[in-house]
Protein backbone atom coordinates (compact mmCIF):
# COMPACT_ATOMS: atom_id res chain seq x y z
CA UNK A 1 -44.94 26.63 -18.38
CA UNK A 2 -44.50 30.49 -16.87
CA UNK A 3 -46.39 31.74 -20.33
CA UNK A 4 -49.14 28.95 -19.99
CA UNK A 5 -49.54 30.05 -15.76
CA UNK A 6 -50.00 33.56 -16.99
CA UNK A 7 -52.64 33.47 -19.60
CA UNK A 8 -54.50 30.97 -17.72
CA UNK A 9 -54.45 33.56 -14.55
CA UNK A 10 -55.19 36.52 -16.80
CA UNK A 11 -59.10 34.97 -17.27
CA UNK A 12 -59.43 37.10 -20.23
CA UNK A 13 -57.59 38.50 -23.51
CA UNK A 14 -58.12 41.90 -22.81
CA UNK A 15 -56.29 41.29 -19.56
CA UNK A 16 -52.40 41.66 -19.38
CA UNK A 17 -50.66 38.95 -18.82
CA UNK A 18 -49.06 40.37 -15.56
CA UNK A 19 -51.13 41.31 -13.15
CA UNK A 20 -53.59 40.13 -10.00
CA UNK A 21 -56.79 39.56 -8.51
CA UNK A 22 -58.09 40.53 -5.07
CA UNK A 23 -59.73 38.15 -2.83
CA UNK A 24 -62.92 40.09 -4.12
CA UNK A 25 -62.41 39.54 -7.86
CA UNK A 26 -61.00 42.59 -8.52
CA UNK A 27 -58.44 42.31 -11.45
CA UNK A 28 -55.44 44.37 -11.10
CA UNK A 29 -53.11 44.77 -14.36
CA UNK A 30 -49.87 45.41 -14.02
CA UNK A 31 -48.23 48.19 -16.13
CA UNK A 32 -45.22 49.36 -16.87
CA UNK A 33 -45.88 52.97 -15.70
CA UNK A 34 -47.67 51.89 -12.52
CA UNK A 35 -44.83 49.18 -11.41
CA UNK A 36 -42.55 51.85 -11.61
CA UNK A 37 -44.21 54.38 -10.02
CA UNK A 38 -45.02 51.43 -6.86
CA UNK A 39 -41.32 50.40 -6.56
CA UNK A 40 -40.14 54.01 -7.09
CA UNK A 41 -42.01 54.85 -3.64
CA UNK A 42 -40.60 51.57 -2.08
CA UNK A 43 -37.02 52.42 -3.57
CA UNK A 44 -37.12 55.90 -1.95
CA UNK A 45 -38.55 54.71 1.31
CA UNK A 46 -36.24 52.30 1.94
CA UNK A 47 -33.26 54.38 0.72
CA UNK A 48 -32.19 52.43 -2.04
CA UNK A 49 -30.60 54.93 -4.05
CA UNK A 50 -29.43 53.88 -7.82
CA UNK A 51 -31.61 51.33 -8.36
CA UNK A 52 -34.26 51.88 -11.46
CA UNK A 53 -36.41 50.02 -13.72
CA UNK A 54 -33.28 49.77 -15.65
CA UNK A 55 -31.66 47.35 -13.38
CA UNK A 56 -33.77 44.31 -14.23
CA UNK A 57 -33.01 44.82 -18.04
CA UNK A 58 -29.53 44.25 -16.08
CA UNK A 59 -30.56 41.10 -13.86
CA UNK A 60 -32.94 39.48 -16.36
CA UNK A 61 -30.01 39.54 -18.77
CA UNK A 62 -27.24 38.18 -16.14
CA UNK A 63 -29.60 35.75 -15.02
CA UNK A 64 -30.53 34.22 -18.20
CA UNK A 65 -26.68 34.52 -18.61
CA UNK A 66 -25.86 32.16 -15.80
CA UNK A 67 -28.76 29.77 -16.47
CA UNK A 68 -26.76 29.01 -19.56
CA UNK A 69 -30.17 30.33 -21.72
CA UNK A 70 -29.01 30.85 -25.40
CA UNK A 71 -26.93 34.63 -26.36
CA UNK A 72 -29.75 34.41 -29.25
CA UNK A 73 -32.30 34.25 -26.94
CA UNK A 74 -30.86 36.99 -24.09
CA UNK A 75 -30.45 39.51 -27.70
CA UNK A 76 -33.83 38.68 -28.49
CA UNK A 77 -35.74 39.40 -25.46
CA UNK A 78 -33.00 42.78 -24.83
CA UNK A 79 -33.98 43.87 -28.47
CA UNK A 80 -29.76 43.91 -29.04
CA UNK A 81 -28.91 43.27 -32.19
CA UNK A 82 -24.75 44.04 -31.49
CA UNK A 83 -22.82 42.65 -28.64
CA UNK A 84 -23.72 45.20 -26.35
CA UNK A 85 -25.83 42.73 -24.59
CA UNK A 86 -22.23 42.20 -22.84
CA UNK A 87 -21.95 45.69 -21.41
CA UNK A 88 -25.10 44.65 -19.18
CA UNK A 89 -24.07 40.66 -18.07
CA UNK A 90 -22.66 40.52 -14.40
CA UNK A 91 -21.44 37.71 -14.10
CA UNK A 92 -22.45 34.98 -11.27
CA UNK A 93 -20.20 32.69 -9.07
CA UNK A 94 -21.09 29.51 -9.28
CA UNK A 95 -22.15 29.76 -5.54
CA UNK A 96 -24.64 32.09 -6.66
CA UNK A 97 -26.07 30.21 -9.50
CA UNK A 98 -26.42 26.88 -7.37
CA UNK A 99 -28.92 29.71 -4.96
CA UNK A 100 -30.74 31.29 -7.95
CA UNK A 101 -31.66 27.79 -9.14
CA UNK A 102 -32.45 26.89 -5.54
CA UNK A 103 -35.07 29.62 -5.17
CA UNK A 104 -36.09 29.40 -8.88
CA UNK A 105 -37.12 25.92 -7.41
CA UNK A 106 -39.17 27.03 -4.55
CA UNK A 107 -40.55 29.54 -6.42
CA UNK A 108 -42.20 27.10 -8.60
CA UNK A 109 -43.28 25.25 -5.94
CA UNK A 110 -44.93 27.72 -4.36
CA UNK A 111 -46.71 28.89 -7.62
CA UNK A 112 -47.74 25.07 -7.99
CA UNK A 113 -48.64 24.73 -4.38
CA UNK A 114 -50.95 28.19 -4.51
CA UNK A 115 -52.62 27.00 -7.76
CA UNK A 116 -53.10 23.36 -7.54
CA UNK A 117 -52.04 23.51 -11.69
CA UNK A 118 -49.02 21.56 -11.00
């Protein structure tokens, strides 16, 4: 559903499929390069020290993790091919999974709520 949102937001192919328009039409594509430079800057002024791009390779792997998504599937998407996709899983409480899944939830419906698609 995510993959569907994002290509139908993206308007075009030559578009990636992470990025944003302005209230003006203005596309904005998101790189990889120019999302780290922005949260670099936000990092630094909020003096968050030891936090880098690295740590959603990290999050996105513990979180997929606790949402019980396949080991297959979390060494697919970290390009791991050995079990050193287990160096990077922190594991959740189940507190703290019950709360991801909560704001996963709202999440959604604010995505649905912003774009009528749902």
């Amino acid at each position: 559903m995510a993959v569907r949102r994002r290509i139908s937001e993206a308007r075009s192919p030559t578009n990636t499929l992470l990025g944003f328009y302005l209230q003006d039409g203005t596309r904005y594509n998101l790189t990889k390069s120019w999302v780290r430079h922005v949260l670099q800057g936000a990092w630094k002024k909020g003096n968050y020290e030891g936090i880098s791009g690295h740590s959603f390779r990290v999050g996105g792997a513990s979180l997929r993790f606790a949402l019980d998504i396949p080991v297959e599937e979390i060494m697919k998407l970290g390009c791991w091919v050995l079990d050193c996709y287990k160096l990077y899983i922190q594991e959740y409480t189940k507190a703290e999974v019950k709360e991801t899944k909560a704001l996963l939830a709202q999440l959604e419906a604010c995505w649905c709520n912003a774009n009528q698609t749902c």
